[in-house]
C-alpha atoms as a PDB file:
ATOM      1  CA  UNK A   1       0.000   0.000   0.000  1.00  0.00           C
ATOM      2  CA  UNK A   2       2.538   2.555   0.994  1.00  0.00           C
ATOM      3  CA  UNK A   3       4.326   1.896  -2.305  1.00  0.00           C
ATOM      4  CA  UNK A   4       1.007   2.451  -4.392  1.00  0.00           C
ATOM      5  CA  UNK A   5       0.756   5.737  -2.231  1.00  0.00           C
ATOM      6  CA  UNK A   6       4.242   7.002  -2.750  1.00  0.00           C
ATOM      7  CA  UNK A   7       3.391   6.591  -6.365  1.00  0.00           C
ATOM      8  CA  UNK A   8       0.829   8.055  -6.809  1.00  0.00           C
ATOM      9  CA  UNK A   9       2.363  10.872  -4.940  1.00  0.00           C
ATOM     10  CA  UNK A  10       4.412  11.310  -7.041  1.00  0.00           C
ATOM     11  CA  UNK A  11       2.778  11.131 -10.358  1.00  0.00           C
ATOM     12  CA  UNK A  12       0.203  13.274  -8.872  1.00  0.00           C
ATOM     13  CA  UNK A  13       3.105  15.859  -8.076  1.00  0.00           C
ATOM     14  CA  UNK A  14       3.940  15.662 -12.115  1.00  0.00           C
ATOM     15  CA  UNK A  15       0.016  16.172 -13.159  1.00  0.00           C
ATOM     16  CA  UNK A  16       0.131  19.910 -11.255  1.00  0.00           C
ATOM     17  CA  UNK A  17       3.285  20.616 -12.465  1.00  0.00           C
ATOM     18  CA  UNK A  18       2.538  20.101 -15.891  1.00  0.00           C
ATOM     19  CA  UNK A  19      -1.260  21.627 -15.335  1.00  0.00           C
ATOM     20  CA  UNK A  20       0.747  24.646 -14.229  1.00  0.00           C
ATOM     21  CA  UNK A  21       3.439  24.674 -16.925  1.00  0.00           C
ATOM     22  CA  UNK A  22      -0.175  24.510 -19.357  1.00  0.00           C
ATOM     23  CA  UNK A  23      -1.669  27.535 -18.028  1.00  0.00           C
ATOM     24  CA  UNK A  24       1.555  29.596 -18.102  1.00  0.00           C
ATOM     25  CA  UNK A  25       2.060  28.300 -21.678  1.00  0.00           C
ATOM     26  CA  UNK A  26      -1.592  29.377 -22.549  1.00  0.00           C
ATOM     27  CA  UNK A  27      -1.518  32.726 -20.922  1.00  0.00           C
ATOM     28  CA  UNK A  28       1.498  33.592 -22.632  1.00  0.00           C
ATOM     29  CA  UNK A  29      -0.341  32.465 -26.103  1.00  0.00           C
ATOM     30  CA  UNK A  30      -2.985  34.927 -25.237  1.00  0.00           C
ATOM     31  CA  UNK A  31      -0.630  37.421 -24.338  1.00  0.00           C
ATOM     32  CA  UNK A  32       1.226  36.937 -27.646  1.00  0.00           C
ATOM     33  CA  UNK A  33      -2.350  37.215 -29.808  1.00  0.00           C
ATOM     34  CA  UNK A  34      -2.968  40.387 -27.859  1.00  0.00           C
ATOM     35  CA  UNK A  35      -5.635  38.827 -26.035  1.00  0.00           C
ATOM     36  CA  UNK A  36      -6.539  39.442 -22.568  1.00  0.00           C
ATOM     37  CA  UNK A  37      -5.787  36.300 -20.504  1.00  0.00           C
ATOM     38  CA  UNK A  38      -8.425  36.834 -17.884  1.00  0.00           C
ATOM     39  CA  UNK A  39     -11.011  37.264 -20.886  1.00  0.00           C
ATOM     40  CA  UNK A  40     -13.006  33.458 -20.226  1.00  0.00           C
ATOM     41  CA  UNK A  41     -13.838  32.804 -23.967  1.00  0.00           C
ATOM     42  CA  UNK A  42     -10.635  32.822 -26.002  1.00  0.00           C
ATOM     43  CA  UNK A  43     -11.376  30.008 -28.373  1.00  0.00           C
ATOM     44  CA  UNK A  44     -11.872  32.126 -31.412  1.00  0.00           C
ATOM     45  CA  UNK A  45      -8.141  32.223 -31.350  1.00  0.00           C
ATOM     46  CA  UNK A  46      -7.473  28.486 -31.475  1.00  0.00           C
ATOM     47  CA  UNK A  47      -9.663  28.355 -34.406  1.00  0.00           C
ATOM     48  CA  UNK A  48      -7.920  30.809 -35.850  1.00  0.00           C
ATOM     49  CA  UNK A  49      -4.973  28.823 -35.221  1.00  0.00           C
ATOM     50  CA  UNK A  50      -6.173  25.910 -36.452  1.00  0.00           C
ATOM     51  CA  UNK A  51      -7.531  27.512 -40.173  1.00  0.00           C
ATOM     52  CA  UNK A  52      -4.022  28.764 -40.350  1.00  0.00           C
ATOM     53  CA  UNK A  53      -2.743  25.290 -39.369  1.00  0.00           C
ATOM     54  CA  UNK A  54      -4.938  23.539 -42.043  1.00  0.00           C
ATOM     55  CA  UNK A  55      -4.576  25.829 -44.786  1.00  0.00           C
ATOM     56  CA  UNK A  56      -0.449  25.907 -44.354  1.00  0.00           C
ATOM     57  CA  UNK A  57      -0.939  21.683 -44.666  1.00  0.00           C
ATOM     58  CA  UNK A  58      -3.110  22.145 -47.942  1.00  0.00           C
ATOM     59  CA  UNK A  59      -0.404  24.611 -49.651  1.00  0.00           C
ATOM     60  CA  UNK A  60       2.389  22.018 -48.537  1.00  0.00           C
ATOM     61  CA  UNK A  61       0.871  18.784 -49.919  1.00  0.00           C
ATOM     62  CA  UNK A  62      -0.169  20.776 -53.030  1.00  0.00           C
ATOM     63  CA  UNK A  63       3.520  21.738 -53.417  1.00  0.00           C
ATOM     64  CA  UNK A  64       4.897  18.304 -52.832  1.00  0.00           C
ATOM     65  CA  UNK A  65       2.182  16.778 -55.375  1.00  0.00           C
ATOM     66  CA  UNK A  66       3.309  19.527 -57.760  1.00  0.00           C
ATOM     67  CA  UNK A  67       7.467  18.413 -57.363  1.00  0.00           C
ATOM     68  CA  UNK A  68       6.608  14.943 -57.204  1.00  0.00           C
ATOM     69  CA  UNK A  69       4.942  15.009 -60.781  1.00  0.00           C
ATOM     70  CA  UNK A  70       7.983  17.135 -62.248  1.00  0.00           C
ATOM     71  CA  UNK A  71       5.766  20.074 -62.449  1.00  0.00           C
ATOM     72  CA  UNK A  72       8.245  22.144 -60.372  1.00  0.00           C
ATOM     73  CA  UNK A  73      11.789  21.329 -58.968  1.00  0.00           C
ATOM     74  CA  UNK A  74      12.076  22.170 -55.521  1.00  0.00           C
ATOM     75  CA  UNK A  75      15.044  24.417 -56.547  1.00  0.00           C
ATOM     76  CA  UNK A  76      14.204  25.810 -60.178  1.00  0.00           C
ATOM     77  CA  UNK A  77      13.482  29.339 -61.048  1.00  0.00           C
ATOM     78  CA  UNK A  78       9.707  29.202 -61.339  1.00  0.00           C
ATOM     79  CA  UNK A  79       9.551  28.173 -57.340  1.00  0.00           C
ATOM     80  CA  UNK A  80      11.358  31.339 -56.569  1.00  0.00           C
ATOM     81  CA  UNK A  81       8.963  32.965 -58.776  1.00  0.00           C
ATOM     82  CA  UNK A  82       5.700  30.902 -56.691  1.00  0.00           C
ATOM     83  CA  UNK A  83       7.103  31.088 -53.267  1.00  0.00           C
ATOM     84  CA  UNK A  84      10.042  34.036 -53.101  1.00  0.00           C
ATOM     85  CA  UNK A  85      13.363  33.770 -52.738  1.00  0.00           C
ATOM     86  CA  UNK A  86      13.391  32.237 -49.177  1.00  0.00           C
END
């Protein structure tokens, strides 16, 4: 029994910390996306997040599908001209 309770201590001890380390992490998010953090309904900015997040994966596998049929070469003139000279 002790040894159940010792570990359980312990992983309970890990669950705050990280449930701390979350908020700090989120508040700092809000922060960034000039949000307030005490505001309580600050999910339009995950959404925004995640249209960003979706869209960004849609232009990648397009551009892969577009060097994997030869259309473009991942280093030939007309991807500078599609994407900029990164």
């Amino acid at each position: 029994m002790n040894e159940f309770l010792s570990g359980a201590r312990e992983r309970l001890s890990s669950l705050v910390e990280l449930q701390s380390s979350t908020t700090r992490n989120y508040q700092t998010l809000i922060k960034y996306m000039g949000e307030k953090p005490d505001q309580p309904d600050n999910v339009p900015i995950f959404s925004i997040i995640h249209q960003f997040l979706v869209k960004f994966d849609a232009a990648c596998r397009q551009y892969r599908e577009k060097v994997e049929k030869n259309c473009l070469s991942p280093r030939s003139p007309s991807t500078d001209k599609l994407f900029g000279n990164i």
